[in-house]
PDB file of N, CA and C in Angstrom:
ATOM      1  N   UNK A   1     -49.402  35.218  18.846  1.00  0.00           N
ATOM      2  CA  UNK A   1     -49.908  34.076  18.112  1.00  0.00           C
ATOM      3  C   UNK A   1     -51.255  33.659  18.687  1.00  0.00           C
ATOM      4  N   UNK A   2     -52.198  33.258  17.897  1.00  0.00           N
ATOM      5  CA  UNK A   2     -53.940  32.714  18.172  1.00  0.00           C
ATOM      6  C   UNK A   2     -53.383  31.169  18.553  1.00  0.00           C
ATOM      7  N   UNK A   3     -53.998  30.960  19.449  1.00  0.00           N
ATOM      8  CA  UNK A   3     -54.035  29.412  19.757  1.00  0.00           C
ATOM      9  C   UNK A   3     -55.248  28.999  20.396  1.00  0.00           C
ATOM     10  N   UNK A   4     -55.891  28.288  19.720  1.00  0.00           N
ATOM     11  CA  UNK A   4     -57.140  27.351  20.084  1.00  0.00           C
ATOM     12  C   UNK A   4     -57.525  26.426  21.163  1.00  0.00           C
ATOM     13  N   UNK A   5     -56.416  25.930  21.765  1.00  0.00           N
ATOM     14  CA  UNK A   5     -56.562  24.694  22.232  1.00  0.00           C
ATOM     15  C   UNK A   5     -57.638  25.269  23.313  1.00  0.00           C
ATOM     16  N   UNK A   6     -57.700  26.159  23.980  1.00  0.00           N
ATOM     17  CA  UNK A   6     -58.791  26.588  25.101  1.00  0.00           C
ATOM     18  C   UNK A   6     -60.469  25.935  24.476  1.00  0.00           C
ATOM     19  N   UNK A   7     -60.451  26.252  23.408  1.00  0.00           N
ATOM     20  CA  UNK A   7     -61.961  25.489  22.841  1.00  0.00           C
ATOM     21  C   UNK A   7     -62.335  24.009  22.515  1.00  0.00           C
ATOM     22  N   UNK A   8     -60.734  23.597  22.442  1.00  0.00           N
ATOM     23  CA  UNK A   8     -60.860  21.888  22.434  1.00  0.00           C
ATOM     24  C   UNK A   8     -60.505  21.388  23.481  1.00  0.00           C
ATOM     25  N   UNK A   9     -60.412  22.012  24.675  1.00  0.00           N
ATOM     26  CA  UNK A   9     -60.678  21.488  25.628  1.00  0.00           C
ATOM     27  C   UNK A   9     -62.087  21.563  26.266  1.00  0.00           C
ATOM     28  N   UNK A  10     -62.651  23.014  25.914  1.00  0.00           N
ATOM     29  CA  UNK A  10     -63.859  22.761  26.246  1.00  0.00           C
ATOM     30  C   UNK A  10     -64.627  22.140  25.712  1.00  0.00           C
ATOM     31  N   UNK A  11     -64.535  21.693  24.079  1.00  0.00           N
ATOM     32  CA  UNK A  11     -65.106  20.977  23.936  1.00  0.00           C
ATOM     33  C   UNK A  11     -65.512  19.477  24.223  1.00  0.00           C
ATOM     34  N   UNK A  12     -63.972  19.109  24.597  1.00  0.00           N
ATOM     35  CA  UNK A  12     -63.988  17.970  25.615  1.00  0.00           C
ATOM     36  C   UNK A  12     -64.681  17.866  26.601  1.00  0.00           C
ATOM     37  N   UNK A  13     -64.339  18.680  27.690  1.00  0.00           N
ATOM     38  CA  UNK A  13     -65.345  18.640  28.673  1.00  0.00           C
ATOM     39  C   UNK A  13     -66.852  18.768  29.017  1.00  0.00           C
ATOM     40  N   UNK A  14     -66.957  19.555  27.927  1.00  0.00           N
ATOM     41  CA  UNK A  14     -68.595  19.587  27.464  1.00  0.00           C
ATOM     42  C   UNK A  14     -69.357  18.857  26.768  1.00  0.00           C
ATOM     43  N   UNK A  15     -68.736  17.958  25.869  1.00  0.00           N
ATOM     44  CA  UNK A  15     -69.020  16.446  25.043  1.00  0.00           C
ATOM     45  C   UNK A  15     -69.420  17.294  23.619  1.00  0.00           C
ATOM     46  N   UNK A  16     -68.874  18.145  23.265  1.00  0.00           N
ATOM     47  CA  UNK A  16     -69.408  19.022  22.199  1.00  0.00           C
ATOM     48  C   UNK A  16     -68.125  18.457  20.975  1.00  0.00           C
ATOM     49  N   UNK A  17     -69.052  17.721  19.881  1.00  0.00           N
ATOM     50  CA  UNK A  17     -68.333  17.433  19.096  1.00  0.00           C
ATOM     51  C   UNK A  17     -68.331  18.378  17.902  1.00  0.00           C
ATOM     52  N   UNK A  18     -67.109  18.021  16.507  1.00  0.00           N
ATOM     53  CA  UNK A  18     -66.963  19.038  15.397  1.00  0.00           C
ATOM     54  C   UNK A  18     -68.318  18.948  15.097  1.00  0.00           C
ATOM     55  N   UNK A  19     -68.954  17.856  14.874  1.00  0.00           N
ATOM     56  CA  UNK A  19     -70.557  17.623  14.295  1.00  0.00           C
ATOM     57  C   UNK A  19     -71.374  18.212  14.654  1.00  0.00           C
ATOM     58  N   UNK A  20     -71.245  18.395  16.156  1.00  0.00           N
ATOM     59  CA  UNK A  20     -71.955  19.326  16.676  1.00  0.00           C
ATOM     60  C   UNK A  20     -71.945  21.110  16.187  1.00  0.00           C
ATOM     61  N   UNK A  21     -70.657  21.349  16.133  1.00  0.00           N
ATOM     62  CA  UNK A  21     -70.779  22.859  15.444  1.00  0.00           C
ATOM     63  C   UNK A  21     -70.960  22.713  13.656  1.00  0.00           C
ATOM     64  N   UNK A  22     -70.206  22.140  13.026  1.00  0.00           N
ATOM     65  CA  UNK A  22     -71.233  21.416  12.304  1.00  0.00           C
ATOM     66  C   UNK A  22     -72.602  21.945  11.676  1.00  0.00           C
ATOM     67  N   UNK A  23     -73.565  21.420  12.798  1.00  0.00           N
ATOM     68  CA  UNK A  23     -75.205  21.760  12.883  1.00  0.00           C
ATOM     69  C   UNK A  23     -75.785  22.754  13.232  1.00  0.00           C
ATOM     70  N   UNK A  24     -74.198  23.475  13.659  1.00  0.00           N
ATOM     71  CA  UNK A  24     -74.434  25.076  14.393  1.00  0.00           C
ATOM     72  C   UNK A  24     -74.280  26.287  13.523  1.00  0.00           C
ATOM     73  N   UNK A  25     -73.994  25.875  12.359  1.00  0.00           N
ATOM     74  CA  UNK A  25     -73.606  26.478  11.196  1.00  0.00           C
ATOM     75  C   UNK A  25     -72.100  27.003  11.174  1.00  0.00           C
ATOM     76  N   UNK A  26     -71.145  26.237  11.813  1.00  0.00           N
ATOM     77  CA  UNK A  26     -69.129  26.426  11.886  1.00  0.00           C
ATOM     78  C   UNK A  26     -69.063  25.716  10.143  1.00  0.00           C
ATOM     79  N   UNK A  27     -68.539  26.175   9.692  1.00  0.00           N
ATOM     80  CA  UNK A  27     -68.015  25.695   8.503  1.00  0.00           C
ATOM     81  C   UNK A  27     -66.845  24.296   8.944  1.00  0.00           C
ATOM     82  N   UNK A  28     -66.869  23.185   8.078  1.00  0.00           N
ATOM     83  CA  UNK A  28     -65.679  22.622   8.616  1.00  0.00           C
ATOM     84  C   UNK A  28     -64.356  22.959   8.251  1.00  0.00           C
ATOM     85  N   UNK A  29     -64.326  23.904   7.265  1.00  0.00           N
ATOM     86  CA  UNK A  29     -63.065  24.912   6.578  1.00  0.00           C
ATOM     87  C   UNK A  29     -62.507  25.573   7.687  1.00  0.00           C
ATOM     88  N   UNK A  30     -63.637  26.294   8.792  1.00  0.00           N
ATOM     89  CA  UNK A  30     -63.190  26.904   9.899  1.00  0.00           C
ATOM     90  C   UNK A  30     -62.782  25.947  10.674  1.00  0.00           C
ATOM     91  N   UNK A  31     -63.237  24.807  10.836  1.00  0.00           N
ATOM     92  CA  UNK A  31     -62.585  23.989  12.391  1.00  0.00           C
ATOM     93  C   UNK A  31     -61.639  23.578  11.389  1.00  0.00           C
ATOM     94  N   UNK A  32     -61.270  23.506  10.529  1.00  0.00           N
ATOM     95  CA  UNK A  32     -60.266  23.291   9.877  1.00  0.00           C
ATOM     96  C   UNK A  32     -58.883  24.094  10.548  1.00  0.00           C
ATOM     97  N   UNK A  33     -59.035  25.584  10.001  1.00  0.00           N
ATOM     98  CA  UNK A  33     -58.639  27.057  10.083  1.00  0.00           C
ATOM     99  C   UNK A  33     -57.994  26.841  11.357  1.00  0.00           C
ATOM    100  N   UNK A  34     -59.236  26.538  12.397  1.00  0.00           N
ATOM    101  CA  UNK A  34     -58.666  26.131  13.921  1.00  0.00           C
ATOM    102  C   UNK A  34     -57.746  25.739  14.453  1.00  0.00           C
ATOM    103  N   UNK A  35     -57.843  24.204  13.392  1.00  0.00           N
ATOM    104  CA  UNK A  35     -56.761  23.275  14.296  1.00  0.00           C
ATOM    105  C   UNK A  35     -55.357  23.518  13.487  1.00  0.00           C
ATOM    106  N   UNK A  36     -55.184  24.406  13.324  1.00  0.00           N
ATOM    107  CA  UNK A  36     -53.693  25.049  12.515  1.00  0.00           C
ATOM    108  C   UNK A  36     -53.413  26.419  12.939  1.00  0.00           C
ATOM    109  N   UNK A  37     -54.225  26.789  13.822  1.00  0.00           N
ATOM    110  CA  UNK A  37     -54.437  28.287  14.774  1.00  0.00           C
ATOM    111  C   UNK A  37     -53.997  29.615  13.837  1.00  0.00           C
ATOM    112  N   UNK A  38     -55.283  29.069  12.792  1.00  0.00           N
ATOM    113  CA  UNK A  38     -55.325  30.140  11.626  1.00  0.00           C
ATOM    114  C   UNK A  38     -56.423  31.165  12.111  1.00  0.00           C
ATOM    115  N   UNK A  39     -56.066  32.471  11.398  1.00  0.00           N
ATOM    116  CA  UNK A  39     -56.990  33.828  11.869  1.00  0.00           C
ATOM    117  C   UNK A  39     -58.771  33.136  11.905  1.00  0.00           C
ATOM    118  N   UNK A  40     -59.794  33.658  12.163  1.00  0.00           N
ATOM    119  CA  UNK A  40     -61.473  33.629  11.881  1.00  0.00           C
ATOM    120  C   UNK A  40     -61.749  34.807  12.479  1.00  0.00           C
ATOM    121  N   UNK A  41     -63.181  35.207  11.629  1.00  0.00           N
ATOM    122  CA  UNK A  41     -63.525  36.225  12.353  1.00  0.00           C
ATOM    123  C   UNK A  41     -64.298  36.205  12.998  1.00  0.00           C
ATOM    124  N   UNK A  42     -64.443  37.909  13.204  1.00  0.00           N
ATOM    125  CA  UNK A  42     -65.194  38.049  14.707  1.00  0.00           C
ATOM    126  C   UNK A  42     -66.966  37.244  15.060  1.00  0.00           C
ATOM    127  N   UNK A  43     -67.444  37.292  13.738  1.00  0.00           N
ATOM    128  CA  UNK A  43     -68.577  36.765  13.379  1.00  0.00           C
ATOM    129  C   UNK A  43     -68.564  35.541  13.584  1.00  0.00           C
ATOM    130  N   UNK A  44     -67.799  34.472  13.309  1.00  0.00           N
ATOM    131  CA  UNK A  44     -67.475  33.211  13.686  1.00  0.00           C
ATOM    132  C   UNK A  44     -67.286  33.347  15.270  1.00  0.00           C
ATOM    133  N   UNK A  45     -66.554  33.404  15.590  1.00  0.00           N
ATOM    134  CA  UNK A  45     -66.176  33.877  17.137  1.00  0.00           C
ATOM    135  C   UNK A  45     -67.387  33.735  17.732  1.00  0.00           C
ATOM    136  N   UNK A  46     -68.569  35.015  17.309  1.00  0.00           N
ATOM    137  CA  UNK A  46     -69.684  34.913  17.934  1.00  0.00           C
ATOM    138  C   UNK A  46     -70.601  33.537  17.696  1.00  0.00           C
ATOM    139  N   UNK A  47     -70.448  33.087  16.308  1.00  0.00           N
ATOM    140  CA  UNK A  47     -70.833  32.099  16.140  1.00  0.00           C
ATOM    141  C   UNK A  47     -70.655  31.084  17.249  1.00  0.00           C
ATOM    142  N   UNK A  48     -69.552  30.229  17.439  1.00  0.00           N
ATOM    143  CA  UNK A  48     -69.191  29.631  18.244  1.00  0.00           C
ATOM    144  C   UNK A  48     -69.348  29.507  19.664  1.00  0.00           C
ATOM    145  N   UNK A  49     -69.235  30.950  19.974  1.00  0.00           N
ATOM    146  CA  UNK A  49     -69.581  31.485  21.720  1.00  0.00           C
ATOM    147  C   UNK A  49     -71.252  31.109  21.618  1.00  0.00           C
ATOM    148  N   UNK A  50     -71.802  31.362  21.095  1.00  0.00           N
ATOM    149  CA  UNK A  50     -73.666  31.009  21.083  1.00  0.00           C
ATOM    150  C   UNK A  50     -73.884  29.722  20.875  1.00  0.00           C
ATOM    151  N   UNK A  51     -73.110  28.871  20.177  1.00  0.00           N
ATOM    152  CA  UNK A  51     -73.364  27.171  19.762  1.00  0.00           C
ATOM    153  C   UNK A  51     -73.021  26.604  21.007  1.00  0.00           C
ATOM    154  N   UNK A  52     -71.486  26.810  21.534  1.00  0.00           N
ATOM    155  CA  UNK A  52     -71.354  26.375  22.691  1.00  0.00           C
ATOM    156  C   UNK A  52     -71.570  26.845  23.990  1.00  0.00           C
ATOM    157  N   UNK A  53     -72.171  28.305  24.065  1.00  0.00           N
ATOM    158  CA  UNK A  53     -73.220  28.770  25.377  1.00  0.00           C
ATOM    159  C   UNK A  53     -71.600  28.869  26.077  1.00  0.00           C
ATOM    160  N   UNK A  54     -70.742  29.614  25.412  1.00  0.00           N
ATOM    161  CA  UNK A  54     -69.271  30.532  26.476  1.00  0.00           C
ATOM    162  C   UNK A  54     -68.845  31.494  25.991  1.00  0.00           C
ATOM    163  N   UNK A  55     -67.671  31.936  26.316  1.00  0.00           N
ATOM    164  CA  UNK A  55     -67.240  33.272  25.929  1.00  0.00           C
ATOM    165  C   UNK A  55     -66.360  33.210  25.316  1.00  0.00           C
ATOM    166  N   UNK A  56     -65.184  34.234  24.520  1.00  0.00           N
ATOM    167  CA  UNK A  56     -64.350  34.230  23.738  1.00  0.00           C
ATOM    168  C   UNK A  56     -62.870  33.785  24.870  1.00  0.00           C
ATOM    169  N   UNK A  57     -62.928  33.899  25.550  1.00  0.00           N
ATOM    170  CA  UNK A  57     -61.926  33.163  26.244  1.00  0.00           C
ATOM    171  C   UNK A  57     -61.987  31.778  26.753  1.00  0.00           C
ATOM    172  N   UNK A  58     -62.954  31.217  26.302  1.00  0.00           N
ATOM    173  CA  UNK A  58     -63.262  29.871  26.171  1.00  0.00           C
ATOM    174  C   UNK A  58     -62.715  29.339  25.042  1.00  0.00           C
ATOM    175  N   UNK A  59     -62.559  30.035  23.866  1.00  0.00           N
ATOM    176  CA  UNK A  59     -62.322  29.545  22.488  1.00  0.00           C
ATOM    177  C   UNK A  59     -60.518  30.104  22.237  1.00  0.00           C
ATOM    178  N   UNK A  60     -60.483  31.118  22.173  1.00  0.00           N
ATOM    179  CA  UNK A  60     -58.582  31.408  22.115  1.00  0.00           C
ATOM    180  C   UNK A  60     -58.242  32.091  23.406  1.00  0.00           C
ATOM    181  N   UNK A  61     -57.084  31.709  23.084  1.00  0.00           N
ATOM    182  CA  UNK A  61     -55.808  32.608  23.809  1.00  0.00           C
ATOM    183  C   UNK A  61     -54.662  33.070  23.045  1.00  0.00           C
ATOM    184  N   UNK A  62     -54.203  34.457  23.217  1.00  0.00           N
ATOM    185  CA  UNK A  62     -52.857  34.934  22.633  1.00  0.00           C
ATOM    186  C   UNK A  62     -51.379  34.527  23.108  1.00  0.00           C
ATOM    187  N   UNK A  63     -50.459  33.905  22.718  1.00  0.00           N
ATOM    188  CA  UNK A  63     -49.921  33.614  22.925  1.00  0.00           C
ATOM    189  C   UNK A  63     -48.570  34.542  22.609  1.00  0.00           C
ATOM    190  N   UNK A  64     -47.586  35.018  23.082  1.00  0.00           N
ATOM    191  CA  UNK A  64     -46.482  35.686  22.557  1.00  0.00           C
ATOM    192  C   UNK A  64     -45.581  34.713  21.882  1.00  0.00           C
TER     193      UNK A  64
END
């Protein structure tokens, strides 16, 4: 299972709001997608890792 919460925490800690990706070009359909730890792709992924300056293990984790 995809689970998100690794990116809303960083976003916490980093003061990085939805608005902020937002302006980064994240669809809010995708932070939508997110917070229901629905599939996105890899392109988004990268998206995200470049808006918020981390890596993909910043944003999910697999969960069994």
């Amino acid at each position: 299972m995809i689970d998100y919460s690794p990116m809303w925490k960083y976003m916490g800690s980093h003061g990085i709001s939805q608005y902020y990706l937002i302006k980064h070009d994240i669809d809010s359909k995708t932070i939508f997608k997110m917070k229901r730890n629905e599939n996105i792709t890899m392109i988004t992924l990268e998206k995200l890792c470049r808006a918020m300056n981390c890596t993909p293990n910043d944003i999910v984790q697999f969960i069994d």
